[in-house]
PDB file of N, CA and C in Angstrom:
ATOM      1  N   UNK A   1    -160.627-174.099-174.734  1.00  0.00           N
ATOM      2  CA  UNK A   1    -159.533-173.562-173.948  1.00  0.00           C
ATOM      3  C   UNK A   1    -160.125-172.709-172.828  1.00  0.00           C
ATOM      4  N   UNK A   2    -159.773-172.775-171.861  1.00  0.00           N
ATOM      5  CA  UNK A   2    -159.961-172.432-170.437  1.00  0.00           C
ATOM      6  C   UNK A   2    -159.743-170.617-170.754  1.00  0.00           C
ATOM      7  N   UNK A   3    -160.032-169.940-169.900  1.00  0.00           N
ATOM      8  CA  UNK A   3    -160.082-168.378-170.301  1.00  0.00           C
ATOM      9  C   UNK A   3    -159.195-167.644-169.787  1.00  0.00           C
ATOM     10  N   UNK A   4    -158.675-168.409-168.461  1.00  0.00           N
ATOM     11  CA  UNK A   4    -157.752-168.286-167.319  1.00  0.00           C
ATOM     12  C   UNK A   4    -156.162-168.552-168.568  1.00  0.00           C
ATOM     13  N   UNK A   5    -156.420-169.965-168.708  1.00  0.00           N
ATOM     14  CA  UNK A   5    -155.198-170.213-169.234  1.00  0.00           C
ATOM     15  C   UNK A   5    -154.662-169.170-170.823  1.00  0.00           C
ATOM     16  N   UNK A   6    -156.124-168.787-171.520  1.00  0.00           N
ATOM     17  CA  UNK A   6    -155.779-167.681-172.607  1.00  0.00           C
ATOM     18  C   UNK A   6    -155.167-166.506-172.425  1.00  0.00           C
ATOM     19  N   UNK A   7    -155.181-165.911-171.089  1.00  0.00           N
ATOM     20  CA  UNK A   7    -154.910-164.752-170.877  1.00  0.00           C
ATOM     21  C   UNK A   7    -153.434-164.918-170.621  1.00  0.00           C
ATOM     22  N   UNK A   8    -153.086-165.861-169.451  1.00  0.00           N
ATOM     23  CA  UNK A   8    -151.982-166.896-169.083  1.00  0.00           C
ATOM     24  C   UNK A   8    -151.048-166.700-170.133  1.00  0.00           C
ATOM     25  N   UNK A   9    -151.763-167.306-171.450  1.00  0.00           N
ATOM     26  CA  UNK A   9    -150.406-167.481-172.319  1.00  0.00           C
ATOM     27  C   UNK A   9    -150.179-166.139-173.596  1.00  0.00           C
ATOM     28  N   UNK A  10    -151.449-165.197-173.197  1.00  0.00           N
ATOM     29  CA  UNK A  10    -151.283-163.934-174.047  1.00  0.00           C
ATOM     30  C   UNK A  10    -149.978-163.037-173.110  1.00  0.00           C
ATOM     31  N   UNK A  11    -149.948-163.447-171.850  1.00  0.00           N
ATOM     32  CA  UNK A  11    -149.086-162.677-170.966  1.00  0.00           C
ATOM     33  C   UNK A  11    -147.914-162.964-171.535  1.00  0.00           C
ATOM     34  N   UNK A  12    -147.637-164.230-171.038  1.00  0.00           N
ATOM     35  CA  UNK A  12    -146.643-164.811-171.294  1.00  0.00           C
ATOM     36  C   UNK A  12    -146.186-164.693-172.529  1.00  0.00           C
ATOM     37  N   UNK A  13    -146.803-164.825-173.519  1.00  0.00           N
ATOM     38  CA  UNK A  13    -146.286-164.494-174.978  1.00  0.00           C
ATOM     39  C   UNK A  13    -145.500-162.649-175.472  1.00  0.00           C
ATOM     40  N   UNK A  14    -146.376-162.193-175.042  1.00  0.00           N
ATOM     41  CA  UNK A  14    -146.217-160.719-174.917  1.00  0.00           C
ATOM     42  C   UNK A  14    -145.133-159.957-174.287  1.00  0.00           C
ATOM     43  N   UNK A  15    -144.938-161.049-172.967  1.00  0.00           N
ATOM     44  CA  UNK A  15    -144.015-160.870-172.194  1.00  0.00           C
ATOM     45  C   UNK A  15    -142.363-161.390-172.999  1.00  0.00           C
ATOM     46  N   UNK A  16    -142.578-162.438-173.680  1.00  0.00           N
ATOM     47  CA  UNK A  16    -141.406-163.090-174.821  1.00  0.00           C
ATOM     48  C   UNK A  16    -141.225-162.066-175.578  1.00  0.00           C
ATOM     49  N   UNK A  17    -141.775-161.822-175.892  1.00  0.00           N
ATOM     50  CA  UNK A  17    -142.019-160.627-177.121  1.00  0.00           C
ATOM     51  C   UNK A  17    -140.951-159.556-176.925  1.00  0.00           C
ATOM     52  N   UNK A  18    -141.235-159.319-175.850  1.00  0.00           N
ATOM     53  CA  UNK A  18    -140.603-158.033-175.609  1.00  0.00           C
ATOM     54  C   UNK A  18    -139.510-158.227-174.888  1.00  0.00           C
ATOM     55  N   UNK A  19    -138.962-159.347-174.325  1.00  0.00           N
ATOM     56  CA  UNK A  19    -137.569-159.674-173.847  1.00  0.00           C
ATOM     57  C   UNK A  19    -136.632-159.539-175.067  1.00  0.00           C
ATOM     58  N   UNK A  20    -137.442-160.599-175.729  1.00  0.00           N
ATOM     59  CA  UNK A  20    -136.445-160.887-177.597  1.00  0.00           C
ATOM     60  C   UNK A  20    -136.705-158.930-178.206  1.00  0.00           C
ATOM     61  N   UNK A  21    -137.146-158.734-177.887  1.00  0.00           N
ATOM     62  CA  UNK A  21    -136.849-157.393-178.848  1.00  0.00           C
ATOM     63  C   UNK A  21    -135.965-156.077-178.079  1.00  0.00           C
ATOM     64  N   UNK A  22    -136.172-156.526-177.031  1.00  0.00           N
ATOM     65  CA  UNK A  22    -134.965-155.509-176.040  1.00  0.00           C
ATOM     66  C   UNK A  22    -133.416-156.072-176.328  1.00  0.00           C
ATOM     67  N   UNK A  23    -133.496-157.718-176.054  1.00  0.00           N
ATOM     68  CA  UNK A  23    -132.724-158.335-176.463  1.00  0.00           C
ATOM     69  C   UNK A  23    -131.661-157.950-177.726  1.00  0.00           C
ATOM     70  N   UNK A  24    -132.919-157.987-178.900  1.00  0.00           N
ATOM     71  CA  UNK A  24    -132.232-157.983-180.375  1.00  0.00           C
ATOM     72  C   UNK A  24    -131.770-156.813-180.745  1.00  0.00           C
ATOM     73  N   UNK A  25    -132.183-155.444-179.799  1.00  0.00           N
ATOM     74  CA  UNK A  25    -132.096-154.075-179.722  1.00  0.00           C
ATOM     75  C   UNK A  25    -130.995-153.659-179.361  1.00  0.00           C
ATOM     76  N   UNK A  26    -130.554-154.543-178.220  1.00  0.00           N
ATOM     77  CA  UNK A  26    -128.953-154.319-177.658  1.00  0.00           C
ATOM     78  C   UNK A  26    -127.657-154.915-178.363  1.00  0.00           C
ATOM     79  N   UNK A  27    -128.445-156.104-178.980  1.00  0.00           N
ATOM     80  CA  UNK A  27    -127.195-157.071-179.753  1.00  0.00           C
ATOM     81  C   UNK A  27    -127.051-156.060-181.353  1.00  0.00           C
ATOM     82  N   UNK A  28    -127.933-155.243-181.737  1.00  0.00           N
ATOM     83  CA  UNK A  28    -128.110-155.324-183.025  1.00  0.00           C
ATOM     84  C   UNK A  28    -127.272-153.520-182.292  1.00  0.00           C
ATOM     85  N   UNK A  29    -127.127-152.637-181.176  1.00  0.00           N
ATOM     86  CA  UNK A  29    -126.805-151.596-181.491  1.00  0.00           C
ATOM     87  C   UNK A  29    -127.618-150.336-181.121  1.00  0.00           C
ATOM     88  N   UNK A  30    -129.145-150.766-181.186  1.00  0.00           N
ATOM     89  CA  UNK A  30    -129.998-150.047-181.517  1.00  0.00           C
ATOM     90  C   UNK A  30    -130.677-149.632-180.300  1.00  0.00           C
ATOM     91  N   UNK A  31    -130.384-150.099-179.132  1.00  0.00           N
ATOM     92  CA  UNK A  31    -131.135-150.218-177.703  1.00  0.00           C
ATOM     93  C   UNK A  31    -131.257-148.990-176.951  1.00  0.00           C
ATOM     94  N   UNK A  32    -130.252-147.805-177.827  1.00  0.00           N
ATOM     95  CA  UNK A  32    -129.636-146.657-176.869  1.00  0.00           C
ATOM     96  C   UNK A  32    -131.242-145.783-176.993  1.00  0.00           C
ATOM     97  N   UNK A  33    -131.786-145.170-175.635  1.00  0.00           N
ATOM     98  CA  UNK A  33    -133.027-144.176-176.065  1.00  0.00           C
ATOM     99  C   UNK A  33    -132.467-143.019-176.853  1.00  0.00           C
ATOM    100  N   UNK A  34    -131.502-142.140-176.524  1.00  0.00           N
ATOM    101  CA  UNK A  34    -130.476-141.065-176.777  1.00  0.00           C
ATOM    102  C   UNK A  34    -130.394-141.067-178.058  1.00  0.00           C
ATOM    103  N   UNK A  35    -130.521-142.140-178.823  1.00  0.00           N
ATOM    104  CA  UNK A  35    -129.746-141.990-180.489  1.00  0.00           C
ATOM    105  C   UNK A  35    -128.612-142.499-180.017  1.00  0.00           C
ATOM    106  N   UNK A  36    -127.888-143.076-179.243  1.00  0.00           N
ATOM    107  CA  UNK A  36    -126.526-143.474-179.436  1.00  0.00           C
ATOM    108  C   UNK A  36    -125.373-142.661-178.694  1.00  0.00           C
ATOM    109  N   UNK A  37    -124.353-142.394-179.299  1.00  0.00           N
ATOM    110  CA  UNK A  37    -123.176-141.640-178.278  1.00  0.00           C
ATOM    111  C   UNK A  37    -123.080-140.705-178.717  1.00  0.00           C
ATOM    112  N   UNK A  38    -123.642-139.877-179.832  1.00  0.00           N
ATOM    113  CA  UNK A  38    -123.328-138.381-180.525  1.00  0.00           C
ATOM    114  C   UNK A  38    -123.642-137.847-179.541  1.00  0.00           C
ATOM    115  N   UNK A  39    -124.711-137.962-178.719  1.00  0.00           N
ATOM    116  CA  UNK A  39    -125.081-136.270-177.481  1.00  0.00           C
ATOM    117  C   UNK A  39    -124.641-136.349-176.718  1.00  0.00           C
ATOM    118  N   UNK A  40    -123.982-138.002-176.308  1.00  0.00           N
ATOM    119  CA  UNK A  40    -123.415-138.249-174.869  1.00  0.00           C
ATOM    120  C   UNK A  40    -122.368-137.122-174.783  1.00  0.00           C
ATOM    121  N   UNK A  41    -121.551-136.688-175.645  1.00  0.00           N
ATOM    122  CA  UNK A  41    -120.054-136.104-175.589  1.00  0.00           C
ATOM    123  C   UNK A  41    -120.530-134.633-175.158  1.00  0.00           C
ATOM    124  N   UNK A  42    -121.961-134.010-175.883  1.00  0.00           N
ATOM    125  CA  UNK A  42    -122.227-132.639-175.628  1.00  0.00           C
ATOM    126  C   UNK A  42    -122.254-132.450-173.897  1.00  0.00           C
ATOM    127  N   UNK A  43    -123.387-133.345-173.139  1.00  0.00           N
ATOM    128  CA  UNK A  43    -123.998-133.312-172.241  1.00  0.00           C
ATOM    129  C   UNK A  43    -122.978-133.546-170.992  1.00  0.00           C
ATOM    130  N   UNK A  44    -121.910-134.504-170.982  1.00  0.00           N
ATOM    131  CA  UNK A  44    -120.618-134.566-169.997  1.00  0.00           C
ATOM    132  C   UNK A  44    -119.743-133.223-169.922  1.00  0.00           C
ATOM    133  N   UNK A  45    -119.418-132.382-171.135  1.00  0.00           N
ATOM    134  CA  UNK A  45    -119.178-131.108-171.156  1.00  0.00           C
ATOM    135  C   UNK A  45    -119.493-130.395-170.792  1.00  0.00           C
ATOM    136  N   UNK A  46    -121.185-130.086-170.953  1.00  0.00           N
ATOM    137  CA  UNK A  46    -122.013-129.045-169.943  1.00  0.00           C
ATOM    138  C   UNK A  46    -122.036-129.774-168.177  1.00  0.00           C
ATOM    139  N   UNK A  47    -122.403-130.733-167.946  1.00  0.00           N
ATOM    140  CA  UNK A  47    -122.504-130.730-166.872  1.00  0.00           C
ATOM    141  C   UNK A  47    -121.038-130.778-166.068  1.00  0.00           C
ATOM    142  N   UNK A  48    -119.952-130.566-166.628  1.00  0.00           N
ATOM    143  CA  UNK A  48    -118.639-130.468-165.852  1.00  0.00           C
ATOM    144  C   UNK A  48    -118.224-129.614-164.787  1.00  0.00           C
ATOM    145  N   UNK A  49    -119.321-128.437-164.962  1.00  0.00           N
ATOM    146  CA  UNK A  49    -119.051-127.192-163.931  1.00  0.00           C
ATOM    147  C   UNK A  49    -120.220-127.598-163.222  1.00  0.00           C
ATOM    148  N   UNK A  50    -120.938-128.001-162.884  1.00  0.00           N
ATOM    149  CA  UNK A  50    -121.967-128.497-161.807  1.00  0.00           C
ATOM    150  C   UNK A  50    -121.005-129.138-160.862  1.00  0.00           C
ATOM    151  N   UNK A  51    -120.319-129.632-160.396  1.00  0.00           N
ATOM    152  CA  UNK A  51    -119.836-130.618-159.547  1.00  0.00           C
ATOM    153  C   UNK A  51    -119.494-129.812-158.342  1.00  0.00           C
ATOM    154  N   UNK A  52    -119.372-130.589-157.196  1.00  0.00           N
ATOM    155  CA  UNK A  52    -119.098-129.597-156.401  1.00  0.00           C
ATOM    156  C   UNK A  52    -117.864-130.296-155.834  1.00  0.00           C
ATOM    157  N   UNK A  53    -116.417-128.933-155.811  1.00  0.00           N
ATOM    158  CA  UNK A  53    -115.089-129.287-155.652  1.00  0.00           C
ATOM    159  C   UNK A  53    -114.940-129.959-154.392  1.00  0.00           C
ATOM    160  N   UNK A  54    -113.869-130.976-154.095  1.00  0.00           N
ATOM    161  CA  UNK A  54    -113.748-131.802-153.443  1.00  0.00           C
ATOM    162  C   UNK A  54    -113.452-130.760-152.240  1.00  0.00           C
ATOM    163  N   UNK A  55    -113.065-130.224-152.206  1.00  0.00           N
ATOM    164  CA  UNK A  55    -112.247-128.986-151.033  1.00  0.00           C
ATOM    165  C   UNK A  55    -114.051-128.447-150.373  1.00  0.00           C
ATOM    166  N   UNK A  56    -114.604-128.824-150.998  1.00  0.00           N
ATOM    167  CA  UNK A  56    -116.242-127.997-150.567  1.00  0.00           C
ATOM    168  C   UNK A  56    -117.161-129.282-149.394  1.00  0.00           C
ATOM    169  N   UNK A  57    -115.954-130.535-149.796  1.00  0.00           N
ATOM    170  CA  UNK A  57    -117.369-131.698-149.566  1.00  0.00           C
ATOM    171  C   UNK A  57    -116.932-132.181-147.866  1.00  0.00           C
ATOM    172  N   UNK A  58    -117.917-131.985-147.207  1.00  0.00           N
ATOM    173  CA  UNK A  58    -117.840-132.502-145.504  1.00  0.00           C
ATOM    174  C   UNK A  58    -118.844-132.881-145.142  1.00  0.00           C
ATOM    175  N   UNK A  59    -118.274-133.665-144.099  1.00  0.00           N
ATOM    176  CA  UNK A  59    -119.324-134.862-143.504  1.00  0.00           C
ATOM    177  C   UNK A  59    -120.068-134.439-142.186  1.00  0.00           C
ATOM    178  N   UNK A  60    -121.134-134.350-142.792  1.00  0.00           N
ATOM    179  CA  UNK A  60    -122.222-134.508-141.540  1.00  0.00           C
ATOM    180  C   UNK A  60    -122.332-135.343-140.767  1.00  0.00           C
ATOM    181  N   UNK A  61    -122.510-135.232-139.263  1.00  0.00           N
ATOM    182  CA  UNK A  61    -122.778-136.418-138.409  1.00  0.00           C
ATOM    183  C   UNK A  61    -124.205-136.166-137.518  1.00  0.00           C
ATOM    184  N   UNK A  62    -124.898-137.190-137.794  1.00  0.00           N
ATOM    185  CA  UNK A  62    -126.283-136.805-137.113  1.00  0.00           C
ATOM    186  C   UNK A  62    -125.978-137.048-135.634  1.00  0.00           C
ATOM    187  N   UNK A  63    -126.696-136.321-135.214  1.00  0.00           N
ATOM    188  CA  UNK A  63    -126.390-136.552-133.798  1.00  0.00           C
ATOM    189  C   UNK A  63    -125.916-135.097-133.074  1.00  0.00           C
ATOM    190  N   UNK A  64    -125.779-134.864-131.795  1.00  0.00           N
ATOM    191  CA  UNK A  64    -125.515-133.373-131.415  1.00  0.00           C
ATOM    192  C   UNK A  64    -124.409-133.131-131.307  1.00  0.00           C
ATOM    193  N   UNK A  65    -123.408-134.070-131.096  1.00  0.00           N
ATOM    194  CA  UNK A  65    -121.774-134.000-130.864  1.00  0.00           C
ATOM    195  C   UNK A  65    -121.128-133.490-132.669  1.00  0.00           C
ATOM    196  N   UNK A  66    -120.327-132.845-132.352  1.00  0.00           N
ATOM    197  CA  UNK A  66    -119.507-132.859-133.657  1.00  0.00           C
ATOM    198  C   UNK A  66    -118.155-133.101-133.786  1.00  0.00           C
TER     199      UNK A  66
END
């Protein structure tokens, strides 16, 4: 076997590998990095007062005219 083509199909294999297991990760549930939706609920709560009120938000125009 050619040395070119070994590496070729270690890629390629490796590369399968890890499609099917991202794959089986999402179908099976398990794909979330977080643990899932328990912290999601904490973290939308805290960041609720960060936003900045719509009454605050204006548009810049580049250029010297305004």
């Amino acid at each position: 076997m050619d040395w070119q083509l070994f590496f070729v199909t270690l890629i390629v294999t490796f590369a399968s590998a890890t499609l099917l297991r991202r794959t089986w990760r999402t179908w099976s549930g398990r794909g979330s990095a977080c643990g899932g939706c328990a912290g999601s609920s904490k973290r939308t709560a805290s960041a609720q007062g960060t936003f900045i009120p719509v009454e605050q938000l204006t548009l810049r125009r580049r250029g010297g005219a305004s």
